[in-house]
Each structure stands twice: as structure tokens, then as C-alpha cells.
Protein backbone atom coordinates (compact mmCIF):
# COMPACT_ATOMS: atom_id res chain seq x y z
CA UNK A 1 -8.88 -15.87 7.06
CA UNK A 2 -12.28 -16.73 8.21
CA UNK A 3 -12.19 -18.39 11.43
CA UNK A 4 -12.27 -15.33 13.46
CA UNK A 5 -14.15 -15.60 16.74
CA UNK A 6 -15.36 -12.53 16.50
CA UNK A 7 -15.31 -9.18 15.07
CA UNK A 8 -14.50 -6.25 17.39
CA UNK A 9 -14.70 -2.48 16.74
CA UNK A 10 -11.26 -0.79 18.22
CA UNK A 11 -13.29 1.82 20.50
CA UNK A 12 -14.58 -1.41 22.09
CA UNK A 13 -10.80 -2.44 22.94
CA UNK A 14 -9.15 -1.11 26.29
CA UNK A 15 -5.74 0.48 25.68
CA UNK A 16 -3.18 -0.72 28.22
CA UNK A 17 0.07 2.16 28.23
CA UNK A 18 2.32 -0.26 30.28
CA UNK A 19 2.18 -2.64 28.12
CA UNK A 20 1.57 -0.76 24.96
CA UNK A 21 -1.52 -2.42 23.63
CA UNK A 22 -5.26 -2.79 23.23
CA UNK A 23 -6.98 -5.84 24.92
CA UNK A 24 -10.15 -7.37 24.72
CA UNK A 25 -10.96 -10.19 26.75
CA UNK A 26 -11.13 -13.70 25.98
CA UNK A 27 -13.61 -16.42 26.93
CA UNK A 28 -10.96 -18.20 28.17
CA UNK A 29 -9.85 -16.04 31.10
CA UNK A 30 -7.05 -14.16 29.38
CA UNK A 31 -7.13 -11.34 26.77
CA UNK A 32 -6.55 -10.31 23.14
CA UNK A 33 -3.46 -8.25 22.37
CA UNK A 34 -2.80 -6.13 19.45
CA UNK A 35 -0.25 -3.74 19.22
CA UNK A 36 -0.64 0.57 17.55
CA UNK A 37 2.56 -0.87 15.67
CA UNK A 38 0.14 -3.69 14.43
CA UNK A 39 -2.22 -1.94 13.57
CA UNK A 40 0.04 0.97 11.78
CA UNK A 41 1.28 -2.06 9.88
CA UNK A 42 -2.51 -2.91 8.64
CA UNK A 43 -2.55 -5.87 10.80
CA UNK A 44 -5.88 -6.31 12.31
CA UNK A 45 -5.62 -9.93 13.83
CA UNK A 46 -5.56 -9.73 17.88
CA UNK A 47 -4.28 -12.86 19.42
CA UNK A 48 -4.78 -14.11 22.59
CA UNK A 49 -1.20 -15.24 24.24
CA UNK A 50 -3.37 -18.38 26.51
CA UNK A 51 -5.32 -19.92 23.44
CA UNK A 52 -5.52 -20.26 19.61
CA UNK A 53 -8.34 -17.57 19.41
CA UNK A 54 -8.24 -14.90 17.18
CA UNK A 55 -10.54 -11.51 16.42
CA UNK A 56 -10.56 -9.02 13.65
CA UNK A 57 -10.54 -5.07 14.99
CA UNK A 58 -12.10 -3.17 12.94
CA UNK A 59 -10.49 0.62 12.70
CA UNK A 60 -9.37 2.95 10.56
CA UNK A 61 -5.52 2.27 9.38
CA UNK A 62 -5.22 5.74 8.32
CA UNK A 63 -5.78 6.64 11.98
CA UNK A 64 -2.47 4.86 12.64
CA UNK A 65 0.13 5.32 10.21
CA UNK A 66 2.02 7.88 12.11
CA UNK A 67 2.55 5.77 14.89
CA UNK A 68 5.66 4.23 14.20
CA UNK A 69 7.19 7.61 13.85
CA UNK A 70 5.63 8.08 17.27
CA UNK A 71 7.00 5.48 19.13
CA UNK A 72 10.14 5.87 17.67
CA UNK A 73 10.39 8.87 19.57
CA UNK A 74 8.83 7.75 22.75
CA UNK A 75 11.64 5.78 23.89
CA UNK A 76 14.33 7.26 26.37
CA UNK A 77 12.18 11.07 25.66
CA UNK A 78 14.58 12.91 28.14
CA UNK A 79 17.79 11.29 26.31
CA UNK A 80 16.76 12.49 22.76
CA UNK A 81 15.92 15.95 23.38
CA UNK A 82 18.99 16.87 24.42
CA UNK A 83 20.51 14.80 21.29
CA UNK A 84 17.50 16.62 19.21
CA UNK A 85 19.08 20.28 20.33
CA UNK A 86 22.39 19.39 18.57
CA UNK A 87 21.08 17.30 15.93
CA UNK A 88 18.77 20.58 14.90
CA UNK A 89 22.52 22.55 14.87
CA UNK A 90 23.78 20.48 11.86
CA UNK A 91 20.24 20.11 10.26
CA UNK A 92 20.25 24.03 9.53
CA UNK A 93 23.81 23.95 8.36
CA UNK A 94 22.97 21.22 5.83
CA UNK A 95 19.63 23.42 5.11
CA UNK A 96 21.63 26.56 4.67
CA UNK A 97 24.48 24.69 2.37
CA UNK A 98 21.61 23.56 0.19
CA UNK A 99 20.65 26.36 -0.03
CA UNK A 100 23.53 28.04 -1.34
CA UNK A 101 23.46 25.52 -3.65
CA UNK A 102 19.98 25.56 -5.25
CA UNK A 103 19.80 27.21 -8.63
CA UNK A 104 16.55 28.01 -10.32
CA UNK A 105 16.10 28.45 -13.42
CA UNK A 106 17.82 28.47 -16.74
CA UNK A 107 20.76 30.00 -15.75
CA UNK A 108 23.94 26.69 -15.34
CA UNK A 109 25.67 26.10 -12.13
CA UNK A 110 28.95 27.46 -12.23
CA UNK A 111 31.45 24.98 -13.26
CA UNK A 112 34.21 24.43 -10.60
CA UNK A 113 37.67 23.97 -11.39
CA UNK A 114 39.32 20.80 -10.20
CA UNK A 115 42.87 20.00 -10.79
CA UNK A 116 43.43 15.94 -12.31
């Protein structure tokens, strides 16, 4: 796409943590949007919500990859640690049974009767 109507570096953005984007504003009063989920997603196309203009942010996608992993976790934070404590309970039984049953090496597993 080439009708951009501009090109914008992301340090030059403003982040806004209420409503969970960066903004840049627009000649017509309003402001461009674009999401960390956006950009995460290698989107780099910030609209404005009041016209049909468009920019390209420049940044590094690399620098956002993680972020849907991120906010992911970021919503209802008090809920989810508690649910993490528990969750962490049955996540080192499962390591531990895995572990007993990990074999190395040449040697077979040992076969298991089962009655047919």
C-alpha cells in the first residue's frame, strides 16, 4: 500500500495504558491508533477512527512478539495468580510423571501387561 500519509517512527508515538495503544495525531483533530497486539501481529498500519487516513510505524516487530503472551496475562492479574498457585500443583505432577517415564538410551521401555 502506498498511500500512506506519512511515515512515523514508533518512539515518536505516545502510548496511551487506558486505552491500550499508541497515538499519533491527525491533521484532522483526532488521532492514529495502533494497537502492541497490532504490532506483535506485524501490522504496522495506524488508522485514524475520524477519517480515512492512514500512517506506517516504523519499529522493530521483534520488539513485540511477546506481547500477546503479555496481555494474555494482564487481564483480571489478581484472579490468575491465585489460579496460577494451583495450576503450578498439577504442572509438577505432570513434570514428575514424565519424568518417570523418560527413557534414554538404548535400553526398551518395559512392556506392560494388559489383559484383552
Amino acid at each position: 500500500m502506498g498511500a500512506y500519509y506519512d511515515e512515523i517512527e514508533i518512539e515518536d508515538m505516545t502510548w496511551d495504558p487506558d486505552k491500550r495503544v499508541y497515538h499519533y495525531p491527525c491533521p484532522c483533530g483526532d488521532r492514529f491508533e495502533i494497537s502492541r497486539k497490532q504490532l506483535a501481529s506485524y501490522e504496522d498500519i495506524a488508522t485514524c477512527p475520524s477519517c480515512s487516513l492512514i500512517i506506517r510505524v516504523i519499529y522493530d516487530p521483534l520488539d513485540y512478539e511477546d506481547d500477546d503472551e503479555e496481555e494474555a496475562g494482564e487481564s483480571g492479574e489478581e484472579d490468575e495468580d491465585e489460579d496460577d498457585e494451583d495450576s503450578n500443583d498439577s504442572g509438577d505432577d505432570h513434570f514428575e510423571d514424565a519424568l518417570e517415564n523418560l527413557h534414554i538410551g538404548g535400553d526398551p521401555a518395559p512392556a506392560i501387561p494388559v489383559a484383552a
